[in-house]
Protein backbone atom coordinates (compact mmCIF):
# COMPACT_ATOMS: atom_id res chain seq x y z
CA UNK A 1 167.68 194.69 -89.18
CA UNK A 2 166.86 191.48 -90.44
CA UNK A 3 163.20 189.54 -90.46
CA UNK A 4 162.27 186.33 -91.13
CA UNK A 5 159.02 185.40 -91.04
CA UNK A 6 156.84 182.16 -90.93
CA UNK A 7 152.85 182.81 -91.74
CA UNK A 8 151.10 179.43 -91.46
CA UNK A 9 146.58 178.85 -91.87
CA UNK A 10 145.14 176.65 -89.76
CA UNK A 11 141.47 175.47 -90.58
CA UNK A 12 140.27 177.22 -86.80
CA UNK A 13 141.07 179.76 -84.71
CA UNK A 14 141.22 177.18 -82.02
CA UNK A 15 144.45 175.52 -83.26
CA UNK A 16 145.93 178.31 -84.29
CA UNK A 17 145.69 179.45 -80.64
CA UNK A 18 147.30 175.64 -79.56
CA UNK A 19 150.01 176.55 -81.90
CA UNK A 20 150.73 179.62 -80.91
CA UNK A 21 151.01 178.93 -77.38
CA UNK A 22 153.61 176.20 -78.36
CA UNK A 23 155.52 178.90 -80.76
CA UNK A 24 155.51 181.67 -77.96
CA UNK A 25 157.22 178.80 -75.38
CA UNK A 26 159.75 177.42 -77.74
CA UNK A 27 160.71 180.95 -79.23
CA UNK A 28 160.35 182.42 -75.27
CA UNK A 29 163.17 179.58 -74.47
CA UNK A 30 165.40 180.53 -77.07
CA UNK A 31 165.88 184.03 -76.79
CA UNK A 32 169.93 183.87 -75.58
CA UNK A 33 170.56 180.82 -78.12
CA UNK A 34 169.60 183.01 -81.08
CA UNK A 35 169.92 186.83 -79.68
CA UNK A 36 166.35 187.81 -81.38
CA UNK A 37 166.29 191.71 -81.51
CA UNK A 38 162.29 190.93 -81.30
CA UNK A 39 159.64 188.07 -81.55
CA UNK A 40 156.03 188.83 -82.54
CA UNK A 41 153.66 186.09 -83.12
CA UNK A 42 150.05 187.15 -84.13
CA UNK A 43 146.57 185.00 -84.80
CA UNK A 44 144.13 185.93 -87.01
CA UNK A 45 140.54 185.55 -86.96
CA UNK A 46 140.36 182.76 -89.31
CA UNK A 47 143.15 180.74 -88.49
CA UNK A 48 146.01 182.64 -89.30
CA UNK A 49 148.74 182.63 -87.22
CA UNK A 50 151.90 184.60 -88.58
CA UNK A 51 155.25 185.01 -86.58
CA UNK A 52 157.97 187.43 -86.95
CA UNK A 53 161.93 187.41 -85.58
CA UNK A 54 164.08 189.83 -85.65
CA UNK A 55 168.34 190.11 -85.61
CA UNK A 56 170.77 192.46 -86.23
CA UNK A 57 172.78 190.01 -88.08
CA UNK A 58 172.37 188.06 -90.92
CA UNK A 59 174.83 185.17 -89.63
CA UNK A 60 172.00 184.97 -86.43
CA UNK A 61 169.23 184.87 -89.09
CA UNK A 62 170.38 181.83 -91.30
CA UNK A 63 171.04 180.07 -88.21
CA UNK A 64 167.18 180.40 -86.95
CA UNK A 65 166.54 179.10 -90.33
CA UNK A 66 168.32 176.35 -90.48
CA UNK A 67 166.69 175.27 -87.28
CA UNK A 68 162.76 176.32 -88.49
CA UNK A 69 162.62 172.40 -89.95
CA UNK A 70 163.03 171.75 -86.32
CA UNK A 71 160.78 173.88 -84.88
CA UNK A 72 157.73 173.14 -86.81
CA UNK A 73 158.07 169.77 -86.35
CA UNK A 74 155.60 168.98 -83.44
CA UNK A 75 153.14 171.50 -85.17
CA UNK A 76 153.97 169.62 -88.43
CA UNK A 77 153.11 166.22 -86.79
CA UNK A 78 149.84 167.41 -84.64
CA UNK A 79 147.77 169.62 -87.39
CA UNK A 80 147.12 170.36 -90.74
CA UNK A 81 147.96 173.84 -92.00
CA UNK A 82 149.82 175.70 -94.86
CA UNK A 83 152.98 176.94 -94.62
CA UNK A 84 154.69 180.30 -95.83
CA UNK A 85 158.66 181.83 -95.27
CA UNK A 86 160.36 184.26 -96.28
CA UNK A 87 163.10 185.96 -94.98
CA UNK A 88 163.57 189.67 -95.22
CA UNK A 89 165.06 193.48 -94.01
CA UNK A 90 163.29 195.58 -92.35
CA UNK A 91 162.75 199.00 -93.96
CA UNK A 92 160.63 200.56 -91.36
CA UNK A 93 159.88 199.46 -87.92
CA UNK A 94 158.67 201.67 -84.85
CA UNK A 95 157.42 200.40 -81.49
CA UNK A 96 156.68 202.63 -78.64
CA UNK A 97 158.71 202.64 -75.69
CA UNK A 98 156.66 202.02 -71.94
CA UNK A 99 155.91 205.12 -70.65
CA UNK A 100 154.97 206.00 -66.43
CA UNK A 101 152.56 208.85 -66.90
CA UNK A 102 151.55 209.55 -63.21
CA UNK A 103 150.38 212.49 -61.22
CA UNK A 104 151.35 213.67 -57.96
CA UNK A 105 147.87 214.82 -56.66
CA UNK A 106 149.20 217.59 -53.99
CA UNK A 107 150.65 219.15 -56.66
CA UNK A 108 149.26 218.50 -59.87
CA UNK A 109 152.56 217.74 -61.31
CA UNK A 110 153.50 214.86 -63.74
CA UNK A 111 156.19 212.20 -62.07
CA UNK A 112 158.65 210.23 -64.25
């Protein structure tokens, strides 16, 4: 699996949480253009605001970032912030799957 991701420091929380919100909608309207496996995007209490993507192929991942130019480029022209990229593999990744724990109260039993 392959990773690239952008970390960028905004000088509040407040406009990291404006960016953010634009990241999640562009990313969110891309998901079929660049087959992510996964999209994570993640503020931080000072500013921060770091976002992963994830693909199974390395062709899909050069092609996201040939495009990130693009897609920082409203961000780029509304705030001030520092940028960081780097692109990566993923050695370890787990993420646990939804689960339906209920109970059927007659008898006592767990339902899947």
């Amino acid at each position: 699996m392959f990773s690239s991701i952008i970390n960028l420091k905004f000088p509040s929380t407040a406009e990291a949480k404006i960016a953010a919100s634009h990241f999640s909608e562009i990313l969110g309207s891309k998901i079929s253009y660049y087959d992510y496996l996964g999209i994570q995007i993640t503020i931080g209490k000072s500013g921060e605001l770091s976002i992963g993507v994830r693909f199974d192929e390395a062709v899909r991942l050069k092609k996201f970032e040939s495009d990130i130019p693009s897609l920082l480029s409203d961000i780029k022209k509304s705030f001030i912030y520092k940028e960081e990229k780097y692109s990566g593999v993923c050695i370890y990744s787990f993420e646990r799957e939804a689960q339906n724990s209920a109970v059927n109260i007659s008898t006592g039993k767990t339902v899947n």
